[in-house]
Protein backbone atom coordinates (compact mmCIF):
# COMPACT_ATOMS: atom_id res chain seq x y z
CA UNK A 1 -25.53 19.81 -26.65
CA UNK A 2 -24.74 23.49 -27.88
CA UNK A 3 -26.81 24.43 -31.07
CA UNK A 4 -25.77 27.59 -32.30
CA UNK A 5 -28.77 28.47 -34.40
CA UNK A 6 -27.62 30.68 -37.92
CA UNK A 7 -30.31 32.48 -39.18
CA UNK A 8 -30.01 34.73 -42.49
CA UNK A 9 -31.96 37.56 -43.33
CA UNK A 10 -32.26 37.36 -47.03
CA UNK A 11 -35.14 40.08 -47.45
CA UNK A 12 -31.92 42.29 -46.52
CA UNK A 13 -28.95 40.41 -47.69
CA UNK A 14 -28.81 37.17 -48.76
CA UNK A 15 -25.14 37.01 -46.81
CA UNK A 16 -25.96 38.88 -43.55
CA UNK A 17 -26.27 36.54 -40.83
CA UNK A 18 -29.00 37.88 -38.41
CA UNK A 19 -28.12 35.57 -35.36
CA UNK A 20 -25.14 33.71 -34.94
CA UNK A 21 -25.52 33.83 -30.65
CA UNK A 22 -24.58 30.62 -28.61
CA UNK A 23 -27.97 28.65 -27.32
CA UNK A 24 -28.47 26.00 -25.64
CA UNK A 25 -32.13 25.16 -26.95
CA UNK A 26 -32.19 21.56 -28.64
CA UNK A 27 -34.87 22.56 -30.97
CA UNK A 28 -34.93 24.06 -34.34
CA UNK A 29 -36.36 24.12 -37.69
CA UNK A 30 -33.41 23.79 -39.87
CA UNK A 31 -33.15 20.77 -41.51
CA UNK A 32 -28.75 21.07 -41.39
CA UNK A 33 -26.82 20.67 -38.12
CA UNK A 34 -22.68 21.32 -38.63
CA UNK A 35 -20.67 19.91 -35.98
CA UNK A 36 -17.23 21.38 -35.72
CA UNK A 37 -14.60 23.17 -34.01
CA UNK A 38 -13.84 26.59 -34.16
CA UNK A 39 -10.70 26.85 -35.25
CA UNK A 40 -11.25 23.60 -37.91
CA UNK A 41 -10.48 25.10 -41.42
CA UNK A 42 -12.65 22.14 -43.02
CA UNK A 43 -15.63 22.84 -40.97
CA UNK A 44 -15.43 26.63 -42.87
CA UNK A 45 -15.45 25.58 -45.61
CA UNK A 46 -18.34 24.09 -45.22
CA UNK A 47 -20.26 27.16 -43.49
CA UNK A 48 -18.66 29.44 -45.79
CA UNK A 49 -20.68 27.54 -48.19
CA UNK A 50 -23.50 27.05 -46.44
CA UNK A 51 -23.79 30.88 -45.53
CA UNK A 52 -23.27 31.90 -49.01
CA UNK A 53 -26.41 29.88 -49.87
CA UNK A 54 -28.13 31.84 -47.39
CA UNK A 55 -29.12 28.04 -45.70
CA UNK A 56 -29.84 28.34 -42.26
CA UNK A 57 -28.38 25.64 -40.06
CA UNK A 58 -27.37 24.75 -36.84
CA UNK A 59 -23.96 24.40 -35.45
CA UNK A 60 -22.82 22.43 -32.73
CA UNK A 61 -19.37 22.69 -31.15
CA UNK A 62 -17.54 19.57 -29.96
CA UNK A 63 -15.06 18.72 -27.30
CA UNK A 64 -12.41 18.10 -28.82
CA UNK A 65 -11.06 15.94 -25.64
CA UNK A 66 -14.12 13.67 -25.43
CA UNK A 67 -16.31 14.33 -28.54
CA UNK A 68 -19.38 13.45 -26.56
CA UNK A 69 -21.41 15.42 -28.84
CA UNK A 70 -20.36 12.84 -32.08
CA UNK A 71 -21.70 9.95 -29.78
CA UNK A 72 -25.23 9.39 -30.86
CA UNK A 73 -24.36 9.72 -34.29
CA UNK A 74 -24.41 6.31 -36.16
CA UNK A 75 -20.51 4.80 -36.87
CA UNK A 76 -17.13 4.99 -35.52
CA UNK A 77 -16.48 8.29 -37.25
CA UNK A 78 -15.40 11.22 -35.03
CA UNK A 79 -13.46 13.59 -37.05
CA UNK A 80 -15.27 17.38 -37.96
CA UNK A 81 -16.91 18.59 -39.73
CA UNK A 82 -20.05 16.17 -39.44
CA UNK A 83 -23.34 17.06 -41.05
CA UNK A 84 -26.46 15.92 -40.48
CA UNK A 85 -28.71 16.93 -43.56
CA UNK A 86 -32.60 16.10 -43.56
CA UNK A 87 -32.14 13.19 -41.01
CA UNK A 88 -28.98 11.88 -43.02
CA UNK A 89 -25.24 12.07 -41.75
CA UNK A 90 -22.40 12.53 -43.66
CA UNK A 91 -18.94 13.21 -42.79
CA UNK A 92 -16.09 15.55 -44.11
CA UNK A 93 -15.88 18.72 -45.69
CA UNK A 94 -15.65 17.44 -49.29
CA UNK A 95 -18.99 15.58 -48.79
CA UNK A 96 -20.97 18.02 -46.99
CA UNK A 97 -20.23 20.39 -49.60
CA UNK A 98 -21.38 17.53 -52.75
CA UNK A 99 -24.32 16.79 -50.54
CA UNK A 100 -25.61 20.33 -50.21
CA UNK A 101 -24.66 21.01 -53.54
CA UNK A 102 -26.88 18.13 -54.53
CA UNK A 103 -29.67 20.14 -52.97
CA UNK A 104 -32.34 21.24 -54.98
CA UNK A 105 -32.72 23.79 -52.78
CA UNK A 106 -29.23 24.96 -52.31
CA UNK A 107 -29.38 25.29 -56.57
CA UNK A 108 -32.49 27.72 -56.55
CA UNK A 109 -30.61 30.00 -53.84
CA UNK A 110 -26.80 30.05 -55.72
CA UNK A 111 -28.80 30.93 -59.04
CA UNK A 112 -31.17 33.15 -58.20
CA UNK A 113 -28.26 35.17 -56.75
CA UNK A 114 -25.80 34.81 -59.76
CA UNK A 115 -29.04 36.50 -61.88
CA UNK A 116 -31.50 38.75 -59.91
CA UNK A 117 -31.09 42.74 -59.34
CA UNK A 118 -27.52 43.43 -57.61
CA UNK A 119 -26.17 40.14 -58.55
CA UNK A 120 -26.45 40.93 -62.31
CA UNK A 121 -23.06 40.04 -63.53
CA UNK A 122 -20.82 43.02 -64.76
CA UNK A 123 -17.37 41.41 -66.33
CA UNK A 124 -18.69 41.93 -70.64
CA UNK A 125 -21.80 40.63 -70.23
CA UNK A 126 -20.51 37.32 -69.31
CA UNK A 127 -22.64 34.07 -68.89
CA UNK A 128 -24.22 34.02 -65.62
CA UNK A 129 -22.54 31.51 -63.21
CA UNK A 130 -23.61 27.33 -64.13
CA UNK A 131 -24.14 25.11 -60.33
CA UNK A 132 -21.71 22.71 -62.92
CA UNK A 133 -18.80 25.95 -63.42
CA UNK A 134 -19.42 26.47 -60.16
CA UNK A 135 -18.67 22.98 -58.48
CA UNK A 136 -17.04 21.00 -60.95
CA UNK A 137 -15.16 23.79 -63.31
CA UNK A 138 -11.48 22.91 -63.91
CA UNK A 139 -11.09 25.88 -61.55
CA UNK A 140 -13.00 25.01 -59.17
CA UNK A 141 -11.59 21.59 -58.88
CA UNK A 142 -8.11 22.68 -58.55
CA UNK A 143 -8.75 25.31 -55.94
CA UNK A 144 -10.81 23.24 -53.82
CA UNK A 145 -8.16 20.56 -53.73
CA UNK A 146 -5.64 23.04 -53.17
CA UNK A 147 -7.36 24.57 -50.22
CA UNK A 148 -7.92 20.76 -48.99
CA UNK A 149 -4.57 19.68 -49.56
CA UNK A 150 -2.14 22.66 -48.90
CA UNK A 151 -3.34 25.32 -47.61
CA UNK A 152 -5.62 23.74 -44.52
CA UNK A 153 -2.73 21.31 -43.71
CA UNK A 154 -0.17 24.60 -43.36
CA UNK A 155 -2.63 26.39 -41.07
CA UNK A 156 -2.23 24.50 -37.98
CA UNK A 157 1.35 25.21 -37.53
CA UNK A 158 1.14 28.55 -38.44
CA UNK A 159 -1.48 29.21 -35.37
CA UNK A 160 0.07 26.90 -33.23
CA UNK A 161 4.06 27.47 -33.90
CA UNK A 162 4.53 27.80 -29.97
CA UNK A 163 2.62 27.16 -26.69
CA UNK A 164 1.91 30.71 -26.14
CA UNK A 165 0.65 30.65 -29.80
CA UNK A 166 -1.35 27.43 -29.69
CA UNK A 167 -3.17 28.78 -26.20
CA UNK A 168 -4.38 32.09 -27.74
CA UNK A 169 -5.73 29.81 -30.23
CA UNK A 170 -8.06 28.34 -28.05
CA UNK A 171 -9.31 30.90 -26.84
CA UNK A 172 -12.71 30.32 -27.95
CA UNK A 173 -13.58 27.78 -25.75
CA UNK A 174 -14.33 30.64 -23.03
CA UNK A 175 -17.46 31.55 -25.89
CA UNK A 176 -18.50 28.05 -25.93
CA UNK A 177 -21.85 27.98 -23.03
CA UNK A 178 -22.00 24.28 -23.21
CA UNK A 179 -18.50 23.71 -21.80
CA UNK A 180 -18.44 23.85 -18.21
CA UNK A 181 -15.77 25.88 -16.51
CA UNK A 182 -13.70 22.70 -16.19
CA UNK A 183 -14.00 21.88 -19.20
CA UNK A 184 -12.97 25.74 -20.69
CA UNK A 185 -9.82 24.93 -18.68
CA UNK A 186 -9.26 21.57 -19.81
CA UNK A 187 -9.89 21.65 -23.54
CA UNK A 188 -7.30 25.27 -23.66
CA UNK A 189 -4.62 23.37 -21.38
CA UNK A 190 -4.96 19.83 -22.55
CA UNK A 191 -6.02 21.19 -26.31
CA UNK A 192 -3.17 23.60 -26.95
CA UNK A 193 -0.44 21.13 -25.49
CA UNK A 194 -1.95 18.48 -28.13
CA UNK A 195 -1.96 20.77 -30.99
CA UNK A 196 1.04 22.50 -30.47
CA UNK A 197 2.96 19.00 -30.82
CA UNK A 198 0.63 17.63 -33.93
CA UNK A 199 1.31 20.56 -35.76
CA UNK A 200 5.57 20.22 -35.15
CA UNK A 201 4.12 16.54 -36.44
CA UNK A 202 3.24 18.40 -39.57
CA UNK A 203 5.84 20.47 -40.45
CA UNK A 204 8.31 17.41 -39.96
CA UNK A 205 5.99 14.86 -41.83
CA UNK A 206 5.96 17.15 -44.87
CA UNK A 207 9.83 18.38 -44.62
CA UNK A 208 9.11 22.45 -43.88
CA UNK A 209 11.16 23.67 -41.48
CA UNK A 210 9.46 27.16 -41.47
CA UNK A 211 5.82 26.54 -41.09
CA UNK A 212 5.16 30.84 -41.77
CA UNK A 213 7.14 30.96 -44.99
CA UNK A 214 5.43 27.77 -46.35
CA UNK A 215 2.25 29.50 -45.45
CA UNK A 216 3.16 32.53 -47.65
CA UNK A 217 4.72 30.71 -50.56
CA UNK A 218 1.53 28.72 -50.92
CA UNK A 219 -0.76 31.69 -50.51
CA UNK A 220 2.16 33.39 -53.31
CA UNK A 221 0.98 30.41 -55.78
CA UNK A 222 -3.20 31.52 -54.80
CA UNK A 223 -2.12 35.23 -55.56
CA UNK A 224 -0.61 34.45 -59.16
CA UNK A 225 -1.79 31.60 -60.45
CA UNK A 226 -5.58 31.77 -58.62
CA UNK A 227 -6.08 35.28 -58.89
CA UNK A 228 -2.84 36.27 -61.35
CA UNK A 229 -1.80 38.84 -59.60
CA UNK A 230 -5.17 40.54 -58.76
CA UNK A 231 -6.57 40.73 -62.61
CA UNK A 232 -9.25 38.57 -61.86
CA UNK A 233 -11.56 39.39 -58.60
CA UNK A 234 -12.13 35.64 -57.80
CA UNK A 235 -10.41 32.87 -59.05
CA UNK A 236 -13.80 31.87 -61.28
CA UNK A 237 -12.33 34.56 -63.69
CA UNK A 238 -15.80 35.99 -63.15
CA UNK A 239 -17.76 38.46 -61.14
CA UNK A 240 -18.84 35.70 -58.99
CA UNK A 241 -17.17 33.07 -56.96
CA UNK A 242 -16.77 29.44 -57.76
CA UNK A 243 -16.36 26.60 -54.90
CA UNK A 244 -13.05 27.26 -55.27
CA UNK A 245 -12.83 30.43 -54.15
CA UNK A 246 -14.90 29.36 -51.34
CA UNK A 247 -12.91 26.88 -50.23
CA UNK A 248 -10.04 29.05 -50.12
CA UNK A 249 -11.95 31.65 -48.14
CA UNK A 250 -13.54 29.00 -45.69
CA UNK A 251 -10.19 27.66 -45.02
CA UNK A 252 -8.27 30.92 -44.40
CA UNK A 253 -11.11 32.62 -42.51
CA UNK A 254 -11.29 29.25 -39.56
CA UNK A 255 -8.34 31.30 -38.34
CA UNK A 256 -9.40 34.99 -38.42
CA UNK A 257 -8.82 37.26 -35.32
CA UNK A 258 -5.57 34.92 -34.15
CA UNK A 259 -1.84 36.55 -34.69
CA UNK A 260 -1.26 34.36 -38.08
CA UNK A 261 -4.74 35.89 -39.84
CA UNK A 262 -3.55 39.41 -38.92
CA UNK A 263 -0.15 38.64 -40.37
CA UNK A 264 -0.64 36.74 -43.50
CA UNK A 265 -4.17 37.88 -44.99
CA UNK A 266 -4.40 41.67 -43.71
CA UNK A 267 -0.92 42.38 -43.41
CA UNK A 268 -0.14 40.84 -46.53
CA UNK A 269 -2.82 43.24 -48.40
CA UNK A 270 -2.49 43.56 -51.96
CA UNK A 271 -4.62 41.37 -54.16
CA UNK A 272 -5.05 38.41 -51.33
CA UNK A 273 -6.76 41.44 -48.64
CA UNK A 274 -8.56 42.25 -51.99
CA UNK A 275 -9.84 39.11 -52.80
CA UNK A 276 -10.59 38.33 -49.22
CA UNK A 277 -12.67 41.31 -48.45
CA UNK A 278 -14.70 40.55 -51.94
CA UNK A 279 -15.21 37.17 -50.60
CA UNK A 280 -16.49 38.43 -46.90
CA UNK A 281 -18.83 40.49 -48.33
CA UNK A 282 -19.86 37.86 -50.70
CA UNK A 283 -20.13 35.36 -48.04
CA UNK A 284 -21.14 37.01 -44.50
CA UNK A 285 -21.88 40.26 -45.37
CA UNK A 286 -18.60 42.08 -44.01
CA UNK A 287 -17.47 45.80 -44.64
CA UNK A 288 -13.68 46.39 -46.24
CA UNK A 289 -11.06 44.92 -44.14
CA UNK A 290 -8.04 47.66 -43.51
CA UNK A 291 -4.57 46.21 -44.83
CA UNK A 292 -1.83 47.41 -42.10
């Protein structure tokens, strides 16, 4: 089993992952393992979460041709993300995220940040950030179901939209130290060929017949009616994040360093390469991204 252990060093930043290195131990303190794929834009939405509660967790990658890693885990459910939380498993992205949320833990991290030094908030001295504005605010709501919905569902064929495409995509694999050479080979022939034909499933199911301007008309409707057109930093209408804008993030950034990211978030700049690189350094830590 590959636990990739994700530690954060909050005495420095409370979004700057210290380790994020493939191991193969099976121990560790934290009391969260993630299982996932790489390239799953549920499963980051749930670590985008998790990292911007500075909760350090474990992440184990799956097979995505045999899923022996789901096996000991109690049920018949063997989609990602899975989390196991103190001993307790629950599946999907939408309940990870209530479950941590739930957390009493997870609470005293979000609001310490949304009050203390550098997080003071600087929009006319507005209200600091509520855990209920943040998870269930009308805004929220709708962007989280949005990202769920429509954007996730259109990301697929936009990073699979050929074989050659759908390949590079997996990719990752050759990262992954619990897959054995065989397996590298397997999961990127076997994998691609699979997901290259679901997403052509998905384009047809849901009547697009240009998966990469469906991607950009629904990131169009995040740009003017999430952000309006770049006069509000998140789509909170604060100087902090909601789950929403998390959501959006974690689902856009499951595909980061493939063809589509490069094309749709940094190419696109404006107020989406804005908003993203807010939420990066928000989230992980990151430095400006450069639009091209």
């Amino acid at each position: 089993m590959l636990l990739t252990k994700i530690t954060l060093r909050s005495a420095i930043s409370r979004n700057t992952i210290l380790s994020s290195a493939f191991s193969s131990s099976p121990e560790s303190p934290a009391a969260i393992t993630l299982y996932q794929y790489a390239i799953c834009p549920f499963c980051h939405k749930a670590k985008a979460l998790l990292a911007y509660a500075s909760m350090a967790h474990n992440v184990v990658e799956v097979n995505p041709l045999t899923k022996s890693e789901l096996k000991h885990l109690s049920g018949n459910y063997r989609k990602v993300p899975i989390a196991t939380i103190e001993d307790e498993q629950v599946n999907g992205s939408n309940e990870i995220c209530r479950a941590l949320l739930a957390r009493n833990d997870v609470a005293k991290a979000l609001e310490s940040r949304w009050v203390s030094g550098e997080e003071v908030n600087a929009i006319d001295s507005e209200a600091p950030m509520s855990m209920e504005e943040f998870q269930s605010g009308a805004s929220a709501e709708r962007w989280s179901s949005f990202a769920h919905d429509d954007l996730a569902a259109l990301l697929y064929p936009n990073i699979c939209p050929s074989l050659g495409d759908s390949y590079e995509a997996f990719g990752y694999v050759k990262d992954v130290d619990s897959f054995s050479p065989a397996q590298k080979i397997a999961i990127r022939g076997i994998g691609s060929l699979a997901m290259y034909f679901a997403a052509s499933k998905v384009l047809k199911k849901r009547g697009i017949s240009d998966g990469r301007e469906a991607l950009q008309s629904c990131l169009s409707k995040w740009e003017e009616e999430g952000l309006e057109n770049g006069e509000k930093k998140f789509a909170s209408g604060k100087s902090k994040p909601n789950m929403g804008d998390l959501a959006v993030f974690g689902t856009l950034h499951s595909i980061k360093g493939l063809s589509a990211h490069a094309e749709v978030v940094e190419g696109r700049g404006g107020a989406i390469l804005d908003w993203y690189t807010r939420m990066d350094q928000e989230v992980y830590g990151k430095k400006q991204i450069n639009s091209k």
